[in-house]
PDB file of N, CA and C in Angstrom:
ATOM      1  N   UNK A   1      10.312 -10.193   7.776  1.00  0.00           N
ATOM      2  CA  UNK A   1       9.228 -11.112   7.457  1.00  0.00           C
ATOM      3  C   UNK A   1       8.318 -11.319   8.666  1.00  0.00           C
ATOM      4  N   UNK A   2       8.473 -11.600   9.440  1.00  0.00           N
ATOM      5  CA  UNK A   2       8.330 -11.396  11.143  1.00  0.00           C
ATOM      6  C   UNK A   2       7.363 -10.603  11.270  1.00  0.00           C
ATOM      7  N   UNK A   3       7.556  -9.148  11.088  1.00  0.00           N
ATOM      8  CA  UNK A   3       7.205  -7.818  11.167  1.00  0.00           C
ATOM      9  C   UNK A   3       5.604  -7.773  10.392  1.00  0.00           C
ATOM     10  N   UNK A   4       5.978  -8.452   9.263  1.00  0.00           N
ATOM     11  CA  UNK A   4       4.786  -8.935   8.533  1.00  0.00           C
ATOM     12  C   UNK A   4       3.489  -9.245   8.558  1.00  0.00           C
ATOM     13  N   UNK A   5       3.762 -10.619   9.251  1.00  0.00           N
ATOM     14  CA  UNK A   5       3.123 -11.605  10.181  1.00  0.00           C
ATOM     15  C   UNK A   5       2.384 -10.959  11.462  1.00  0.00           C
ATOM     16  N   UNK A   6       3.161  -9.757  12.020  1.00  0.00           N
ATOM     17  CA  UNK A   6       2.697  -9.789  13.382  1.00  0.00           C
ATOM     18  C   UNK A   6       1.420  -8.816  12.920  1.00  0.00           C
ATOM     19  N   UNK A   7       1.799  -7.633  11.943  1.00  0.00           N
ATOM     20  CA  UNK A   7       0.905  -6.683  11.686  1.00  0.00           C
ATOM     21  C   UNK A   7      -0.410  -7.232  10.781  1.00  0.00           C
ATOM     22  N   UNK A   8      -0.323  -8.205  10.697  1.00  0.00           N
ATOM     23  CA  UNK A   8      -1.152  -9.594   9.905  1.00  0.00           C
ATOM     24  C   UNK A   8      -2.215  -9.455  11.391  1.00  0.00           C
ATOM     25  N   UNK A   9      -1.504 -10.333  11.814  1.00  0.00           N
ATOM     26  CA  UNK A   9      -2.434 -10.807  13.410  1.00  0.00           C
ATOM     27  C   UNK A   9      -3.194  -9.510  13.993  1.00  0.00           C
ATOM     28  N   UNK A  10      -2.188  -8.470  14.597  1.00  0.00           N
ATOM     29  CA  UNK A  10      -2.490  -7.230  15.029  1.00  0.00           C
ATOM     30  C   UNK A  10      -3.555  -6.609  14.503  1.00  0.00           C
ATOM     31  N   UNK A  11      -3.867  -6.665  13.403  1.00  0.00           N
ATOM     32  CA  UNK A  11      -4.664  -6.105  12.231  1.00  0.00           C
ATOM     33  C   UNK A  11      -6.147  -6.891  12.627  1.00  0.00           C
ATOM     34  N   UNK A  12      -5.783  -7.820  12.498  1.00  0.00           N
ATOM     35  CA  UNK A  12      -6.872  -8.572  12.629  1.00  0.00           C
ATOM     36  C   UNK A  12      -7.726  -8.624  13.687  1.00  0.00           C
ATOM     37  N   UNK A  13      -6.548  -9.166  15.019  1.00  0.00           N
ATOM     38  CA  UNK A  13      -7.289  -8.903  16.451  1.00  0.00           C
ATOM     39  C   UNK A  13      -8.036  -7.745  16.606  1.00  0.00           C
ATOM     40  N   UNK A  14      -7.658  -6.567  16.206  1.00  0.00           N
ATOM     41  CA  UNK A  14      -7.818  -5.287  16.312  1.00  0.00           C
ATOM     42  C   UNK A  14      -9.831  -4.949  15.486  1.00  0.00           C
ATOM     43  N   UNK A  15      -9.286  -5.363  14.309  1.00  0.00           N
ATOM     44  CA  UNK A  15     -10.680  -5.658  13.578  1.00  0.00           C
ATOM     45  C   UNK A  15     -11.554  -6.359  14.633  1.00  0.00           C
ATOM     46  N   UNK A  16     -11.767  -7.530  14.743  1.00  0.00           N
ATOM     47  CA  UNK A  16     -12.217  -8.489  15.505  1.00  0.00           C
ATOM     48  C   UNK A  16     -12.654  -7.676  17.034  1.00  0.00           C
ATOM     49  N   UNK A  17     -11.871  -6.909  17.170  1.00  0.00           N
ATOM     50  CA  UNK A  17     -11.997  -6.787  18.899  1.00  0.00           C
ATOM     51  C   UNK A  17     -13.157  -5.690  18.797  1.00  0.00           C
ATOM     52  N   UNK A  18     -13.017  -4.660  17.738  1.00  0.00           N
ATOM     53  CA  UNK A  18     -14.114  -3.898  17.526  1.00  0.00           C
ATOM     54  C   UNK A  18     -15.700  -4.305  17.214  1.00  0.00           C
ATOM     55  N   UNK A  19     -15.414  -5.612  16.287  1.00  0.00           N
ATOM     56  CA  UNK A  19     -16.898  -6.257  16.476  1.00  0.00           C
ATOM     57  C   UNK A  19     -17.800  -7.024  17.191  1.00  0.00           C
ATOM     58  N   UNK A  20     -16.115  -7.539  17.963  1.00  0.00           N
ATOM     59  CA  UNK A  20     -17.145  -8.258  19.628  1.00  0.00           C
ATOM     60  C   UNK A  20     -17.361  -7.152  20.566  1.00  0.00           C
ATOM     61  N   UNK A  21     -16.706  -6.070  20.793  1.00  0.00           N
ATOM     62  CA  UNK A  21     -17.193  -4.916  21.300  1.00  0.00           C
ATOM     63  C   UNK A  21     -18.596  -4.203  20.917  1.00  0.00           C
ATOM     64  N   UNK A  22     -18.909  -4.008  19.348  1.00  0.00           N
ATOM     65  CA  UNK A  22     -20.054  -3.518  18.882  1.00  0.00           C
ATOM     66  C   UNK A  22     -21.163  -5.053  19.264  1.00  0.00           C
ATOM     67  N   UNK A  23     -20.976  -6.156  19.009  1.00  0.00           N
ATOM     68  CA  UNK A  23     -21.915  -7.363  19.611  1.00  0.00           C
ATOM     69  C   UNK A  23     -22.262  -6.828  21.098  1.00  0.00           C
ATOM     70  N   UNK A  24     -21.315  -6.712  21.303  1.00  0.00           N
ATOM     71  CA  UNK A  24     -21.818  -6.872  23.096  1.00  0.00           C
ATOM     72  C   UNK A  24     -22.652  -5.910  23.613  1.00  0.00           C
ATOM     73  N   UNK A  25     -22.188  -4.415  23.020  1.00  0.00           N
ATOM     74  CA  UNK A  25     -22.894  -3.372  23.352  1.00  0.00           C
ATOM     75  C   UNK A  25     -24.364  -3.528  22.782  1.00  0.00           C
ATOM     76  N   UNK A  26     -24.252  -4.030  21.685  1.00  0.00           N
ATOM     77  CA  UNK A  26     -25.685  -4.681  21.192  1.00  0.00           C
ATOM     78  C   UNK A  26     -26.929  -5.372  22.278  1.00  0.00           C
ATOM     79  N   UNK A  27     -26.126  -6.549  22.896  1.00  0.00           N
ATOM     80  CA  UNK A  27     -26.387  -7.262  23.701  1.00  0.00           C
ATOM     81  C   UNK A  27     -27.071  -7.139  24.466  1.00  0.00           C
ATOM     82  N   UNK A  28     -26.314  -5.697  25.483  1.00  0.00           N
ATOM     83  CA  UNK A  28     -26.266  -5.151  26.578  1.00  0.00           C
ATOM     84  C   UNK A  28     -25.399  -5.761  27.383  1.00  0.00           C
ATOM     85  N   UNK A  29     -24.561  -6.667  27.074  1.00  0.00           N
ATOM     86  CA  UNK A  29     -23.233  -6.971  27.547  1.00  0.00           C
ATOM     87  C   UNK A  29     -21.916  -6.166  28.163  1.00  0.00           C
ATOM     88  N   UNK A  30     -21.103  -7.095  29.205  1.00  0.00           N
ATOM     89  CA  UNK A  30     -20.223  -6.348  29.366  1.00  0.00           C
ATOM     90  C   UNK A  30     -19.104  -6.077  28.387  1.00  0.00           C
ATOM     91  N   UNK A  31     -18.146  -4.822  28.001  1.00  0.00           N
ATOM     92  CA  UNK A  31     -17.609  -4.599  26.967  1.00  0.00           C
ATOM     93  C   UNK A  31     -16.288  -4.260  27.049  1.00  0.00           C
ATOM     94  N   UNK A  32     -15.690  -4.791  26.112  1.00  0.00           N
ATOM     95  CA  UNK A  32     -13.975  -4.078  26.190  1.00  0.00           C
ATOM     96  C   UNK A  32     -13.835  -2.267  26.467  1.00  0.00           C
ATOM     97  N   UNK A  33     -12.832  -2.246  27.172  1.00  0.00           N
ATOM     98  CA  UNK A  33     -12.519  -1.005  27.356  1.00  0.00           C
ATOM     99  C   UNK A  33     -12.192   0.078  26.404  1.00  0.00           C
ATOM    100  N   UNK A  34     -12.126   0.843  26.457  1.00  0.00           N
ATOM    101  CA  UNK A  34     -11.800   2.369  25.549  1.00  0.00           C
ATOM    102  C   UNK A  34     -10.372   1.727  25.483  1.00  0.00           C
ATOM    103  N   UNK A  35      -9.817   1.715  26.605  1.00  0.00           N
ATOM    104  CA  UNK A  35      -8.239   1.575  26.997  1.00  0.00           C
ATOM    105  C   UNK A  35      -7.739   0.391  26.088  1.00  0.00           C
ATOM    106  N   UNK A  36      -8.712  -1.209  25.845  1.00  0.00           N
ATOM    107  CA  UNK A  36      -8.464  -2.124  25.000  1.00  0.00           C
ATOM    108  C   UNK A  36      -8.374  -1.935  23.724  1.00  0.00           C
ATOM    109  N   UNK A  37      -8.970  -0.921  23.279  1.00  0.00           N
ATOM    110  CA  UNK A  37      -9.185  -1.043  21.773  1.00  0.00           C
ATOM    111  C   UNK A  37      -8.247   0.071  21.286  1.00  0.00           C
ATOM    112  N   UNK A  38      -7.636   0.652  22.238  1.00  0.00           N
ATOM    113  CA  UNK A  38      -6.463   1.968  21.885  1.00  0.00           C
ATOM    114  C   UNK A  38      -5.177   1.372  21.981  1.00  0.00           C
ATOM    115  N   UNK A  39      -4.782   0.367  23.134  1.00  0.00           N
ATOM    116  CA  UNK A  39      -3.691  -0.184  22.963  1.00  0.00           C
ATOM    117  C   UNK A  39      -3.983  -1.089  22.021  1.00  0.00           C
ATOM    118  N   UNK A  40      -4.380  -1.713  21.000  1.00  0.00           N
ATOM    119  CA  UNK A  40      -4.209  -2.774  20.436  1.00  0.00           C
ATOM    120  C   UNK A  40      -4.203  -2.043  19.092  1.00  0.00           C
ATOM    121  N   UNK A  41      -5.206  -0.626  19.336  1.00  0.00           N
ATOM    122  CA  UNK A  41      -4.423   0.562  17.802  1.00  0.00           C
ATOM    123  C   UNK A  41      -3.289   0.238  17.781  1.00  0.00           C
ATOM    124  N   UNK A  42      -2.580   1.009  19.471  1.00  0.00           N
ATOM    125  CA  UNK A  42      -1.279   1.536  19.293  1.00  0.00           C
ATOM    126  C   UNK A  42      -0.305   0.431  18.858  1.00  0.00           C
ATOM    127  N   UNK A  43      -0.759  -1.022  19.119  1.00  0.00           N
ATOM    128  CA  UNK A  43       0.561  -2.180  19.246  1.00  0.00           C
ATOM    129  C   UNK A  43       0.882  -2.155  17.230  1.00  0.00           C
ATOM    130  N   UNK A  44       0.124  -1.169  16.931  1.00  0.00           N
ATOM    131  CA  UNK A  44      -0.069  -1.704  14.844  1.00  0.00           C
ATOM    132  C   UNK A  44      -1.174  -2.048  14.475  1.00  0.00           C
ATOM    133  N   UNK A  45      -2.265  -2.207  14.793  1.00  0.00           N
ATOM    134  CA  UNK A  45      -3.467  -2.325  14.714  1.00  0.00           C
ATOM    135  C   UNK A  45      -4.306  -1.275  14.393  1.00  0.00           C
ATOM    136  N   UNK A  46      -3.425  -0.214  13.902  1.00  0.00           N
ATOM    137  CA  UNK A  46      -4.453   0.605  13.442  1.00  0.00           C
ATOM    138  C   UNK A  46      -5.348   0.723  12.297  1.00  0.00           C
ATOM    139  N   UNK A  47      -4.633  -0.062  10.783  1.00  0.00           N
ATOM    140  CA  UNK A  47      -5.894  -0.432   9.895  1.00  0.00           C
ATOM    141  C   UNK A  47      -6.668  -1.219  10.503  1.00  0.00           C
ATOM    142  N   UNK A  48      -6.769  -1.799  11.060  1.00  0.00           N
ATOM    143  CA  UNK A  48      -7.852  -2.961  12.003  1.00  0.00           C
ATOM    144  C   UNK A  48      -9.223  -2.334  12.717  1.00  0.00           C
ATOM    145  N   UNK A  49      -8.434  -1.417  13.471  1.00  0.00           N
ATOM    146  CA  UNK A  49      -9.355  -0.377  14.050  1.00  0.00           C
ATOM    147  C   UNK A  49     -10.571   0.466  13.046  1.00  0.00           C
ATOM    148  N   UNK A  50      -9.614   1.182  12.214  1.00  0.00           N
ATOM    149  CA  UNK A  50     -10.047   2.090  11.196  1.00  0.00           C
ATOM    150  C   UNK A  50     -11.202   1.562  10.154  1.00  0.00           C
ATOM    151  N   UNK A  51     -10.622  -0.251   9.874  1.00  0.00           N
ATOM    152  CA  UNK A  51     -11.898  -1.093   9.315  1.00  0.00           C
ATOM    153  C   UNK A  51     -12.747  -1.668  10.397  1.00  0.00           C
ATOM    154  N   UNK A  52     -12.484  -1.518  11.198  1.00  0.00           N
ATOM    155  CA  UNK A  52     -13.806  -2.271  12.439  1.00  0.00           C
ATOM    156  C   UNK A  52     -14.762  -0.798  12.752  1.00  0.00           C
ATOM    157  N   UNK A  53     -14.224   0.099  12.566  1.00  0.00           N
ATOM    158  CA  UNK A  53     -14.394   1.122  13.234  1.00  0.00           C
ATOM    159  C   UNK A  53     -15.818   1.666  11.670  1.00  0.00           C
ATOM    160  N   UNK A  54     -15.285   1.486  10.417  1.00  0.00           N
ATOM    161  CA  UNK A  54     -16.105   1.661   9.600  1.00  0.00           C
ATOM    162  C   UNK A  54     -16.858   0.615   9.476  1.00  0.00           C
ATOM    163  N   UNK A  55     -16.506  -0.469   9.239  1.00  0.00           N
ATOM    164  CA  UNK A  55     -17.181  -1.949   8.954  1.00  0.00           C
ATOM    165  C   UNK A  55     -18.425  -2.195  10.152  1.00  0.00           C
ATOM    166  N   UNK A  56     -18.006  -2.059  11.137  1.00  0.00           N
ATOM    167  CA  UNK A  56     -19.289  -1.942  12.310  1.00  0.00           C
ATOM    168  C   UNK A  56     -19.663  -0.897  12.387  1.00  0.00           C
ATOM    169  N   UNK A  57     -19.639  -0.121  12.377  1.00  0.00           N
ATOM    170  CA  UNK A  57     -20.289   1.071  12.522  1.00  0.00           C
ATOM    171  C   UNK A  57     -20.395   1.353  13.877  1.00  0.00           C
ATOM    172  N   UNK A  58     -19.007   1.303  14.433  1.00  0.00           N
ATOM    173  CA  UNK A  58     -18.778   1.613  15.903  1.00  0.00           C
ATOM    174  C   UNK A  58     -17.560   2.260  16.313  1.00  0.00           C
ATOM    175  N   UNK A  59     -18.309   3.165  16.918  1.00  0.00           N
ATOM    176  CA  UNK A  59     -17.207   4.231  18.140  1.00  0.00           C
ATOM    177  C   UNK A  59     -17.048   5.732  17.115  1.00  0.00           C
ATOM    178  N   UNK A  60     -17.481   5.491  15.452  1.00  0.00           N
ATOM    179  CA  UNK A  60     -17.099   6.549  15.157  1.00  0.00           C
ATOM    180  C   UNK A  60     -17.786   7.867  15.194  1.00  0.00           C
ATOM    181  N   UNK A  61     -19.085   7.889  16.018  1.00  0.00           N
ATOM    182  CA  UNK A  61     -19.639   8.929  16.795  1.00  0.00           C
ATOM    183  C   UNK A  61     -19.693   9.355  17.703  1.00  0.00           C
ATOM    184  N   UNK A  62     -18.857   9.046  18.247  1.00  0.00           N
ATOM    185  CA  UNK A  62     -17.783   9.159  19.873  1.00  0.00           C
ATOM    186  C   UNK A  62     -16.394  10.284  19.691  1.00  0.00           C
ATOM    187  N   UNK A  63     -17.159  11.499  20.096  1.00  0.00           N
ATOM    188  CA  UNK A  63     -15.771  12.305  19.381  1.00  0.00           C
ATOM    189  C   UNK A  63     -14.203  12.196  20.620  1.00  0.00           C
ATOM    190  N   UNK A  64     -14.697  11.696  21.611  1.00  0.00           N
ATOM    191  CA  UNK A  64     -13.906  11.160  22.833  1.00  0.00           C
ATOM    192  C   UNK A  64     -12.699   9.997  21.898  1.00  0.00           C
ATOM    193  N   UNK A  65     -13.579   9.204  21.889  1.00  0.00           N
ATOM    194  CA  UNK A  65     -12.581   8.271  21.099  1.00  0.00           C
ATOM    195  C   UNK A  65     -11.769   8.692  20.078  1.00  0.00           C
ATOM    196  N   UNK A  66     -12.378   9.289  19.162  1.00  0.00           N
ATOM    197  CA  UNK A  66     -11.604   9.943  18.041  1.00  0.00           C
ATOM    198  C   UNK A  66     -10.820  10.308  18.283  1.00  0.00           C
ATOM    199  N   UNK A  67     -10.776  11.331  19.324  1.00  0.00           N
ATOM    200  CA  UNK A  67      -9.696  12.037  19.236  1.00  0.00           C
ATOM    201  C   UNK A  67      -8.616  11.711  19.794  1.00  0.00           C
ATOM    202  N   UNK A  68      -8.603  10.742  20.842  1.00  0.00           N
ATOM    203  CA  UNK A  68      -7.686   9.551  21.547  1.00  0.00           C
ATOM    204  C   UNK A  68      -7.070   8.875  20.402  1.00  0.00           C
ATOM    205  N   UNK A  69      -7.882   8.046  19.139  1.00  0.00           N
ATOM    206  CA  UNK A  69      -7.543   7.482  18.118  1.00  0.00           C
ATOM    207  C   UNK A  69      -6.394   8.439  17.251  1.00  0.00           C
ATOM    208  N   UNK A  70      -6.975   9.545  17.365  1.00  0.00           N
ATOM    209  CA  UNK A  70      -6.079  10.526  16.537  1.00  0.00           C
ATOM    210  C   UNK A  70      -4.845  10.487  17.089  1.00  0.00           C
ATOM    211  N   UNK A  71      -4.556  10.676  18.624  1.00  0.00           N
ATOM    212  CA  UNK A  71      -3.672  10.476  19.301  1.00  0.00           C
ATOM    213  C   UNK A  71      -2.538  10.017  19.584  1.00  0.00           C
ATOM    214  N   UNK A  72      -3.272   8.456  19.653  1.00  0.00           N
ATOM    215  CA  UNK A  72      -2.420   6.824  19.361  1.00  0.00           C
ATOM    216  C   UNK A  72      -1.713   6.951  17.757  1.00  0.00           C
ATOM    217  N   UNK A  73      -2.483   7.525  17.175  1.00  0.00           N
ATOM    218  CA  UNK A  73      -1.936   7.697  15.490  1.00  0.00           C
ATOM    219  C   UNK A  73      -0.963   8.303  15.164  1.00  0.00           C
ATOM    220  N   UNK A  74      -1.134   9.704  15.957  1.00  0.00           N
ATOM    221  CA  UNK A  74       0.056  10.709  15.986  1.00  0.00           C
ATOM    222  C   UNK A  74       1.288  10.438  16.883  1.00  0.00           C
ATOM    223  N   UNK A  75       1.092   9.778  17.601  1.00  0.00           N
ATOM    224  CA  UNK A  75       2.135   9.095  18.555  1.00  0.00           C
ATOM    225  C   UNK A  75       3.033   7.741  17.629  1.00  0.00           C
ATOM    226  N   UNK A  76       2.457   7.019  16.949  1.00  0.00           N
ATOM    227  CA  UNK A  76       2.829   6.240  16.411  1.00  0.00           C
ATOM    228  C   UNK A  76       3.918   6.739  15.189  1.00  0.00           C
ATOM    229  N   UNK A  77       2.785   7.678  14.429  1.00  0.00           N
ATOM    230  CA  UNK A  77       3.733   8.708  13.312  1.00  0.00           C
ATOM    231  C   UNK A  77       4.787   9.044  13.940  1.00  0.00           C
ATOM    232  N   UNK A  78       4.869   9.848  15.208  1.00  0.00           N
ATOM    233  CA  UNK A  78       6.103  10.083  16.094  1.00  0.00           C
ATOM    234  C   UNK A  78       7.322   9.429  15.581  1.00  0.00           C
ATOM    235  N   UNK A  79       6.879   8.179  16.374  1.00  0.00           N
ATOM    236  CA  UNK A  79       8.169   7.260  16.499  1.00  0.00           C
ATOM    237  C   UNK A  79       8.253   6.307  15.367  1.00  0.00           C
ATOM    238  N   UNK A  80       7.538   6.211  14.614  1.00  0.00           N
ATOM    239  CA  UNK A  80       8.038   5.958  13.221  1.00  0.00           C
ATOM    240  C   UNK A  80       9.400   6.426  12.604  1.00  0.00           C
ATOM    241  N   UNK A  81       8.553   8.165  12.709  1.00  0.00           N
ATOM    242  CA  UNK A  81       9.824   9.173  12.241  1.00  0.00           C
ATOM    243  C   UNK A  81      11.080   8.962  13.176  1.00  0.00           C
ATOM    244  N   UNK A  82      11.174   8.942  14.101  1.00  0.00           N
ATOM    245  CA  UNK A  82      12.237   8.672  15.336  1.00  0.00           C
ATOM    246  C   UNK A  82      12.889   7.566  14.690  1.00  0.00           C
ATOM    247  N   UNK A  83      12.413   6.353  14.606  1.00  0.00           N
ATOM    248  CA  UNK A  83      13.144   4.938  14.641  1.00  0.00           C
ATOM    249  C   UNK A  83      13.721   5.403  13.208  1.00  0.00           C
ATOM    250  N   UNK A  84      13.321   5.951  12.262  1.00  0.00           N
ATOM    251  CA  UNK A  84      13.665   6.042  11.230  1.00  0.00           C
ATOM    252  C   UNK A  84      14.599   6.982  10.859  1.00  0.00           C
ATOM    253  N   UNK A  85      14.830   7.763  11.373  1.00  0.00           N
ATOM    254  CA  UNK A  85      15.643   8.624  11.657  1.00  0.00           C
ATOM    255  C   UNK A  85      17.248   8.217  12.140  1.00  0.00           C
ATOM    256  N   UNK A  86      16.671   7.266  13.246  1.00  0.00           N
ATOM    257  CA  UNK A  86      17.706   6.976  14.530  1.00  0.00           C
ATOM    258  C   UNK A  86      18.502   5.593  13.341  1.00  0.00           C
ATOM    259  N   UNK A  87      17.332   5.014  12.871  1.00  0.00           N
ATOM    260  CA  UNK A  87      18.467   4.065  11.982  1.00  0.00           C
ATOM    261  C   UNK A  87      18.808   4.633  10.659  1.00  0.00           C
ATOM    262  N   UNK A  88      18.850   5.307  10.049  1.00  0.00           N
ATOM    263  CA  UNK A  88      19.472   5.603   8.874  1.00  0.00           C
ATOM    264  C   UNK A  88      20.487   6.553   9.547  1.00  0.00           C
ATOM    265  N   UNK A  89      20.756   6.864  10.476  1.00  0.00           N
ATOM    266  CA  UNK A  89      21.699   7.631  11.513  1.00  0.00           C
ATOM    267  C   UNK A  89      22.851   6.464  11.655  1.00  0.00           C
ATOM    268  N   UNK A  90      22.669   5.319  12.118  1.00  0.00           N
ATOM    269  CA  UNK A  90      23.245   4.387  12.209  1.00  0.00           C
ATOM    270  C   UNK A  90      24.324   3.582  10.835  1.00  0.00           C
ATOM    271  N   UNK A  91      23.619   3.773   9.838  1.00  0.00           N
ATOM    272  CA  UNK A  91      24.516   3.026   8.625  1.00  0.00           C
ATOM    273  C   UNK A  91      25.340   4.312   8.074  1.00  0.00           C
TER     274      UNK A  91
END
């Protein structure tokens, strides 16, 4: 239930962080990092990303990012499969 909740928040921040990022760059403001908005993919935040990322209409003409995004994604799939693996190993 926990698990829930957090990917609730995660999701969200993640959304959110992409549109104060697209504000700012607007602005001409200073802006969250490449590095911010990839770890907060990687923490579970990746529908967040994926809708900030369409919903603003930011970063997804950045083939740099993308492919980092792709990255964090495939890394995640990783250890998905791993943890999942490692516990049905267990019972």
């Amino acid at each position: 239930m926990a698990l829930k909740y957090y990917l609730i928040i995660i999701t969200l921040l993640t959304f959110l962080s992409f549109g104060w990022d697209k504000r700012m760059a607007k602005n001409g403001q200073r802006r969250l990092s490449e590095s911010v908005l990839l770890i907060l993919t990687f923490l579970g935040g990746t529908f967040g990303a994926l809708l900030g990322m369409t919903f603003f209409k930011h970063k997804y003409a950045k083939k740099t990012f993308i492919l980092k995004l792709i990255l964090v994604v495939g890394v995640q799939l990783g250890l998905i499969f791993l943890l999942k693996e490692h516990l049905t190993d267990q019972q």
